[in-house]
C-alpha atoms as a PDB file:
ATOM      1  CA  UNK A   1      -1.078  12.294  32.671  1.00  0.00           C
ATOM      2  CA  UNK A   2      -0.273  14.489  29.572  1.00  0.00           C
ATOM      3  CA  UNK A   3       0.995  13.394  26.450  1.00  0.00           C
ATOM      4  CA  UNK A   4       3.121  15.720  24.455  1.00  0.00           C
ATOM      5  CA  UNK A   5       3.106  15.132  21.072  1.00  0.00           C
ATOM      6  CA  UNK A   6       5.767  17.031  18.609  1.00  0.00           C
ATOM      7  CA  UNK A   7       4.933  18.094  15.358  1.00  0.00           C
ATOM      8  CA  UNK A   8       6.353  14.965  13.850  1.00  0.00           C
ATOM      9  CA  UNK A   9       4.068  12.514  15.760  1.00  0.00           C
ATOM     10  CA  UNK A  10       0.872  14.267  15.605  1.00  0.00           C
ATOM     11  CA  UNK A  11      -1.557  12.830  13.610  1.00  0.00           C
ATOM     12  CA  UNK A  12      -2.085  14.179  10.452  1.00  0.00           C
ATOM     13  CA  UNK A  13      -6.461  14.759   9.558  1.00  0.00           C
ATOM     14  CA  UNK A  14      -6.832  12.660   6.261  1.00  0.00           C
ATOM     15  CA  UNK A  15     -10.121  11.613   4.253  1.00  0.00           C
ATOM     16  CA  UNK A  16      -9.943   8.587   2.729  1.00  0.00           C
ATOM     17  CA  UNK A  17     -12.056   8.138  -0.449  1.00  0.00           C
ATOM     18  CA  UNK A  18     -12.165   6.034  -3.373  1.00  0.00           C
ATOM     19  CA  UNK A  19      -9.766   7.041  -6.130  1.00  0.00           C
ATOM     20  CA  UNK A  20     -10.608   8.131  -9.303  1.00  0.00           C
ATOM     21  CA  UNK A  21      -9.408   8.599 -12.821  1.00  0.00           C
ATOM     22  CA  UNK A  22      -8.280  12.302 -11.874  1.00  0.00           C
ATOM     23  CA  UNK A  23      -5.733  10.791  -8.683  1.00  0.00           C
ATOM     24  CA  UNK A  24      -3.766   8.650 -11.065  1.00  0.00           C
ATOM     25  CA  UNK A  25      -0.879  11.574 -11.463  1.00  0.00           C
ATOM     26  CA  UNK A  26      -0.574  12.100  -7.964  1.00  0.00           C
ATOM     27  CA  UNK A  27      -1.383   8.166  -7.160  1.00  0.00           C
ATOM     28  CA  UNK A  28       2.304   7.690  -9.869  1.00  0.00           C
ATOM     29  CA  UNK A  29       3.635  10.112  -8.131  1.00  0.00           C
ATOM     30  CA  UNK A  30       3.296   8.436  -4.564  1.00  0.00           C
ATOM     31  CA  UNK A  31       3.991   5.010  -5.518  1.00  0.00           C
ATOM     32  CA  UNK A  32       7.281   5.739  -7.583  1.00  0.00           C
ATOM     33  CA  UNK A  33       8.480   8.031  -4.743  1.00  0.00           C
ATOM     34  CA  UNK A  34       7.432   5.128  -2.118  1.00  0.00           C
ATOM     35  CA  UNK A  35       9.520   3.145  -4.213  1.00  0.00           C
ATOM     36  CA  UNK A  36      12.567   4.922  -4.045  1.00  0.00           C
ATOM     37  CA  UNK A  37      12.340   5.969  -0.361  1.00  0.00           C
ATOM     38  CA  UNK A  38      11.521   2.315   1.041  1.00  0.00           C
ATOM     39  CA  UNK A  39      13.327  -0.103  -1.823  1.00  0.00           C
ATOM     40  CA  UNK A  40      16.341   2.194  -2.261  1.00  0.00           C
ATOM     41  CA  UNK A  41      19.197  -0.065  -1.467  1.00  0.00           C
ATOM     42  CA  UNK A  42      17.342  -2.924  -1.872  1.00  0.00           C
ATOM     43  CA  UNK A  43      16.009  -2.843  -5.522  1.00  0.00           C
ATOM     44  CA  UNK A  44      19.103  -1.556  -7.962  1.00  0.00           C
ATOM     45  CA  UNK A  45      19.485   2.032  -8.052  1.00  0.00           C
ATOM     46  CA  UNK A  46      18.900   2.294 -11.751  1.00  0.00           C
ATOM     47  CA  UNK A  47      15.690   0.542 -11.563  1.00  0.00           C
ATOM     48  CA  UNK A  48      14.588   2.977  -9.219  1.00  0.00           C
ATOM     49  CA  UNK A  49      15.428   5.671 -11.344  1.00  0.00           C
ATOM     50  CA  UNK A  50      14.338   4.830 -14.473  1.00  0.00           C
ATOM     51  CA  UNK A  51      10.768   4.310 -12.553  1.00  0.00           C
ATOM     52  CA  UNK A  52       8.410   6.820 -14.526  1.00  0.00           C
ATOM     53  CA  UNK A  53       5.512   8.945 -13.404  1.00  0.00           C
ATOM     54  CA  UNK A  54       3.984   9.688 -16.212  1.00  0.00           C
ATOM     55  CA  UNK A  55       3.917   5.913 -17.535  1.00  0.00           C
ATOM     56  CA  UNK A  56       2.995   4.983 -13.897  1.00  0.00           C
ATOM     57  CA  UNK A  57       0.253   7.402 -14.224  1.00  0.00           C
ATOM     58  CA  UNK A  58      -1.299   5.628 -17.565  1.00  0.00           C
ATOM     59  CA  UNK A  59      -0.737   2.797 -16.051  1.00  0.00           C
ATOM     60  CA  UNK A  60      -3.260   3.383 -12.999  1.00  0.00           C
ATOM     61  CA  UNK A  61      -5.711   5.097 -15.555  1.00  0.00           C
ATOM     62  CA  UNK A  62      -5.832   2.259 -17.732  1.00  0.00           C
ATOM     63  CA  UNK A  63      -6.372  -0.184 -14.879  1.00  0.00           C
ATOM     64  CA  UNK A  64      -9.263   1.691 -13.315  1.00  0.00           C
ATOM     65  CA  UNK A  65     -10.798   1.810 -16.818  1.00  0.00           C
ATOM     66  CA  UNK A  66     -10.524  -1.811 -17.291  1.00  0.00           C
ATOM     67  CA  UNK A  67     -11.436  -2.758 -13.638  1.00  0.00           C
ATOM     68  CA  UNK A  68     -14.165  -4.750 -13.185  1.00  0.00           C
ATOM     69  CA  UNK A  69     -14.676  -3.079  -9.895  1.00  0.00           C
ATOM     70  CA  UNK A  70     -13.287  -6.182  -7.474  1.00  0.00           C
ATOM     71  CA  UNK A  71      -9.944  -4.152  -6.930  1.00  0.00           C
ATOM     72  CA  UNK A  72     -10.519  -1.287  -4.630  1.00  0.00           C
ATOM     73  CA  UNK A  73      -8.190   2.065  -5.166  1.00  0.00           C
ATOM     74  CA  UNK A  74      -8.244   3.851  -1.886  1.00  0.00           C
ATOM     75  CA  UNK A  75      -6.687   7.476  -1.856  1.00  0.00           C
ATOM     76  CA  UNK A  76      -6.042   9.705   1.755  1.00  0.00           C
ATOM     77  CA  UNK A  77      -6.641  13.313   1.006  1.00  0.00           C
ATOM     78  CA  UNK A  78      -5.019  15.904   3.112  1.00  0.00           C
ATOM     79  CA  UNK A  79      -6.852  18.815   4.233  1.00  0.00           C
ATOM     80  CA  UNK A  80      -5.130  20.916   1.548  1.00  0.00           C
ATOM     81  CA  UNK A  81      -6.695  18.772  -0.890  1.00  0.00           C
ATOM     82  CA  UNK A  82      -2.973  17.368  -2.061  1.00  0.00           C
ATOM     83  CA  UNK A  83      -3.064  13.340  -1.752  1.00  0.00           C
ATOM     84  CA  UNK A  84      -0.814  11.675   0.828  1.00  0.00           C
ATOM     85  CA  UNK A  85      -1.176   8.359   0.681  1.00  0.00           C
ATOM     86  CA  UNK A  86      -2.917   5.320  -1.935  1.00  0.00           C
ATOM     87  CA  UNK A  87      -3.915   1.490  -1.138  1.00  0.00           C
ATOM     88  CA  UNK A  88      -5.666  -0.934  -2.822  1.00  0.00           C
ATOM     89  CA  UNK A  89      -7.323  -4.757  -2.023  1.00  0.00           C
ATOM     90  CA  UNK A  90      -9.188  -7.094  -3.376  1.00  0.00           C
ATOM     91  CA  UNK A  91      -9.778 -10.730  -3.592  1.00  0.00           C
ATOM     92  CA  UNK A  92      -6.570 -13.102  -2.918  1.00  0.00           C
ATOM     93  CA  UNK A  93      -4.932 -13.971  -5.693  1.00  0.00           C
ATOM     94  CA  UNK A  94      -3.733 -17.658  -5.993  1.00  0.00           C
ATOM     95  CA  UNK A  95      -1.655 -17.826  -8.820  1.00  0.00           C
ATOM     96  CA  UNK A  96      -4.769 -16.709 -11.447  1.00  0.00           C
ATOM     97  CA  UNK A  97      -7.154 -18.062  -9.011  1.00  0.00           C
ATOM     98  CA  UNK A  98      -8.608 -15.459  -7.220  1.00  0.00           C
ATOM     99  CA  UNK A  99     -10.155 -16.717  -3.551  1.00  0.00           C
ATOM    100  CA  UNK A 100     -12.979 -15.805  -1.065  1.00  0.00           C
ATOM    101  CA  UNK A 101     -10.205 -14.300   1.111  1.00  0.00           C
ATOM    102  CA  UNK A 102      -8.674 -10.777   0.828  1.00  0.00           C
ATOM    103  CA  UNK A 103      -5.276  -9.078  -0.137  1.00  0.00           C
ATOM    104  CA  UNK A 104      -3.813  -5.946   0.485  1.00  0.00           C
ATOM    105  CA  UNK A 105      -2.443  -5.276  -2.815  1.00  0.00           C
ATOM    106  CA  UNK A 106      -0.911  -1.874  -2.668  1.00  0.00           C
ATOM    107  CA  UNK A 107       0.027   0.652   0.533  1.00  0.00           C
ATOM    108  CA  UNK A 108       1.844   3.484   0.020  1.00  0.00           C
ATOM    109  CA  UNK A 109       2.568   7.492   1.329  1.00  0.00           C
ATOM    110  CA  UNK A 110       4.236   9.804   0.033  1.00  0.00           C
ATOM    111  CA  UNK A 111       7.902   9.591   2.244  1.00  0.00           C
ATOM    112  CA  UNK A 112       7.169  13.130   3.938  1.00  0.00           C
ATOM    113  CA  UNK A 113       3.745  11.563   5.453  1.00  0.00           C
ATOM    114  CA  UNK A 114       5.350   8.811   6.858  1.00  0.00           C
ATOM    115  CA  UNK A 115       4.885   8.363  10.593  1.00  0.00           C
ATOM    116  CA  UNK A 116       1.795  11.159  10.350  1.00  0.00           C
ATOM    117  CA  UNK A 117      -1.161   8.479  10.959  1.00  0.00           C
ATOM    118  CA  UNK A 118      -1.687   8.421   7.495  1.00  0.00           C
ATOM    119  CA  UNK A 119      -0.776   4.848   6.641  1.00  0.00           C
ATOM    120  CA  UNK A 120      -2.914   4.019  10.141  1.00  0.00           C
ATOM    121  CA  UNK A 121      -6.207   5.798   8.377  1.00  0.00           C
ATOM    122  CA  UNK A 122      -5.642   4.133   5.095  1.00  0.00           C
ATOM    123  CA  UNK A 123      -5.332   0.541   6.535  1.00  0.00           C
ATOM    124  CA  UNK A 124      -8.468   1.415   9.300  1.00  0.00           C
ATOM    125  CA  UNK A 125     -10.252   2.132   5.929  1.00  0.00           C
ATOM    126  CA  UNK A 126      -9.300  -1.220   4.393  1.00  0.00           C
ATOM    127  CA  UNK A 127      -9.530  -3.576   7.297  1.00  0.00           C
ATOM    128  CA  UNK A 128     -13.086  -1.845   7.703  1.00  0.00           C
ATOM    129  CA  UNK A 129     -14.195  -3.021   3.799  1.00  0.00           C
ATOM    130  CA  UNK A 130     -12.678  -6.018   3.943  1.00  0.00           C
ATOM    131  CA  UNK A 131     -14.675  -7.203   7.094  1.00  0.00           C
ATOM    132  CA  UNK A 132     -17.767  -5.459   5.762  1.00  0.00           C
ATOM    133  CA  UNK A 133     -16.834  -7.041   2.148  1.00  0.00           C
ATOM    134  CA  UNK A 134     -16.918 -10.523   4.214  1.00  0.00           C
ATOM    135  CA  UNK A 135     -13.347 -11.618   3.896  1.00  0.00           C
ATOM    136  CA  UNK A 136     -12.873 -13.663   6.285  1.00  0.00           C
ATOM    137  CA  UNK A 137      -8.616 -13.568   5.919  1.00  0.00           C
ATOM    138  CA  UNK A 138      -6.852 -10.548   4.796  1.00  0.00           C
ATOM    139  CA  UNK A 139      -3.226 -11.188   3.400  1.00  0.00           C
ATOM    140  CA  UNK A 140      -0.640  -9.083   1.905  1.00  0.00           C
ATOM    141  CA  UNK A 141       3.243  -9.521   0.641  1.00  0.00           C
ATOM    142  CA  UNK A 142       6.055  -7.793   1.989  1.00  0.00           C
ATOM    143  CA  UNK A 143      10.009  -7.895   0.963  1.00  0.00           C
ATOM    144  CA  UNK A 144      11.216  -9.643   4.026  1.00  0.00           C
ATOM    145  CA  UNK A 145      13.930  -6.988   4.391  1.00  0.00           C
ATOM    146  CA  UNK A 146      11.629  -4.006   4.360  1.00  0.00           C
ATOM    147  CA  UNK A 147      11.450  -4.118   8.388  1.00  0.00           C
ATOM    148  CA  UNK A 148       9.509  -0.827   8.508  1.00  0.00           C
ATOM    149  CA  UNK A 149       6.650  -2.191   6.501  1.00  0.00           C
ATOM    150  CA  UNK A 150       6.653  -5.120   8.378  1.00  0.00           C
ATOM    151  CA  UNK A 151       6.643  -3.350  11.852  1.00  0.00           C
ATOM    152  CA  UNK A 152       3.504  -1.236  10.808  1.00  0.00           C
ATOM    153  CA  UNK A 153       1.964  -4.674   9.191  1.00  0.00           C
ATOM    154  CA  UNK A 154       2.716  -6.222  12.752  1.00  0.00           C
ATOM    155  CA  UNK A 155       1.089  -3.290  14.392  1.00  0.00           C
ATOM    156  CA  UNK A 156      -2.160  -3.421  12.456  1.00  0.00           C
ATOM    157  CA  UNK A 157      -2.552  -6.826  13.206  1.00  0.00           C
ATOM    158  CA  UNK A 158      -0.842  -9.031  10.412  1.00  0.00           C
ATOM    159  CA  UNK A 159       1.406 -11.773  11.381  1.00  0.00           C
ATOM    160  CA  UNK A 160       3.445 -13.722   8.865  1.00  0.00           C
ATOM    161  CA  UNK A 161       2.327 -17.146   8.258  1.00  0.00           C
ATOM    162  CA  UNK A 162       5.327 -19.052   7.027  1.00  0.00           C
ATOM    163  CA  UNK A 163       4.793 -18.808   3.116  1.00  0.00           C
ATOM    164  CA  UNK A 164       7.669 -16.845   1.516  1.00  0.00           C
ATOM    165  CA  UNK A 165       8.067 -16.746  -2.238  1.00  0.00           C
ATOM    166  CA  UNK A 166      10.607 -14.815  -4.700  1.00  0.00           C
ATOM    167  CA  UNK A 167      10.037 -11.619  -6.457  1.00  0.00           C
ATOM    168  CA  UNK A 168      12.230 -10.447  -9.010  1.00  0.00           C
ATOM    169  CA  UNK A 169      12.786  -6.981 -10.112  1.00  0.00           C
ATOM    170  CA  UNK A 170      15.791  -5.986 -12.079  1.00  0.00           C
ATOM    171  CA  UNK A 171      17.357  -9.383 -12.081  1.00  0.00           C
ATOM    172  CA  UNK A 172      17.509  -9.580  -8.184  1.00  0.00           C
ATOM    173  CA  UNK A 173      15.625 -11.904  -5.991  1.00  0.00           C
ATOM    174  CA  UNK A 174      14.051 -10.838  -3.051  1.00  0.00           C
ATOM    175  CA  UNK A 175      12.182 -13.041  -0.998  1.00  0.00           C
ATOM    176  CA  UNK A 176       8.630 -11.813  -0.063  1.00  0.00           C
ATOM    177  CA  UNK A 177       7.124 -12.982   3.140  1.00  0.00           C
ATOM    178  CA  UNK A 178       3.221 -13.417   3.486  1.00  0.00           C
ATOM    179  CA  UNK A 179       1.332 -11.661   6.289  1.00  0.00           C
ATOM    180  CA  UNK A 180      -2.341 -12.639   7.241  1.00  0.00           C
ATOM    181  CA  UNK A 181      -5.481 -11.434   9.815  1.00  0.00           C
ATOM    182  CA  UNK A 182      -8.709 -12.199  10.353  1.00  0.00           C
ATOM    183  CA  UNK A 183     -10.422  -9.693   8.873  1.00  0.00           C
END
């Protein structure tokens, strides 16, 4: 039997690699525009707007300069060399108690990439250190109304586990649910 696959479906050739100082523009740029393609409707409009690159940018400079190397920045790279997607892990954090389990801190494409295989390359790549790493859970936090997260989450193997929490951005609450694996 043949599969057909449009140009939408096919999977899109990625590298994943470590980031590094040089990614953090194009790492602001992917998070802040994963922002306000996923959250939009969900998170107040002018919170999404007011998001800044730039700032974001500093931001993920100064926290790879100050990392004391247990958070892992992940970056795919497209085969034109432009970045298309950014994840990061790390020890679980439990409150300021950090755990011998895992967490998925950070996933995120840039909205065009979406649906390319390039989220599916980035979380191969972290399931794969994580296990090797010797977590032996993996957890992450999702807004329990961002289904298409939590479909892809599902599909890689997550499941939630019952623990929901608030999150507050702007001055709304939105209740984050907790997935977990093996790892």
């Amino acid at each position: 039997m043949t599969t057909h696959m449009t140009r939408a479906s096919a999977p899109e050739s990625v590298r994943v690699r470590p980031m590094t100082p040089d990614d953090s523009d194009a790492v602001a740029a992917i998070r802040v525009r994963g922002w306000r393609y996923a959250y939009r409707g969900t998170i107040p409009q002018a919170y999404l707007d007011a998001m800044d690159v730039a700032a974001e940018a500093e931001k993920q400079r100064a926290r790879l300069a100050a990392g004391d190397g247990s958070v892992v920045n992940l970056v795919a790279e497209a085969a034109d060399g432009t970045l298309a997607g950014w994840a990061a892990y790390g020890p679980y954090r439990d409150g300021d108690v950090r755990t011998g389990d895992g967490e998925l801190y950070a996933l995120y494409l840039a909205p065009e990439r979406i649906g390319r295989g390039v989220g599916r390359a980035l979380m191969a790549e972290v399931k794969g250190r994580c296990a090797a790493a010797g977590y032996p859970r993996v957890f992450l936090w999702v807004f329990e109304s961002n289904a298409r997260a939590r479909r892809f989450y599902e599909a890689a193997g997550f499941t939630p586990d019952g623990t929901e929490e608030p999150f507050e951005v702007a001055g709304v609450q939105l209740p984050e649910v907790r997935y977990a694996r093996t790892a």
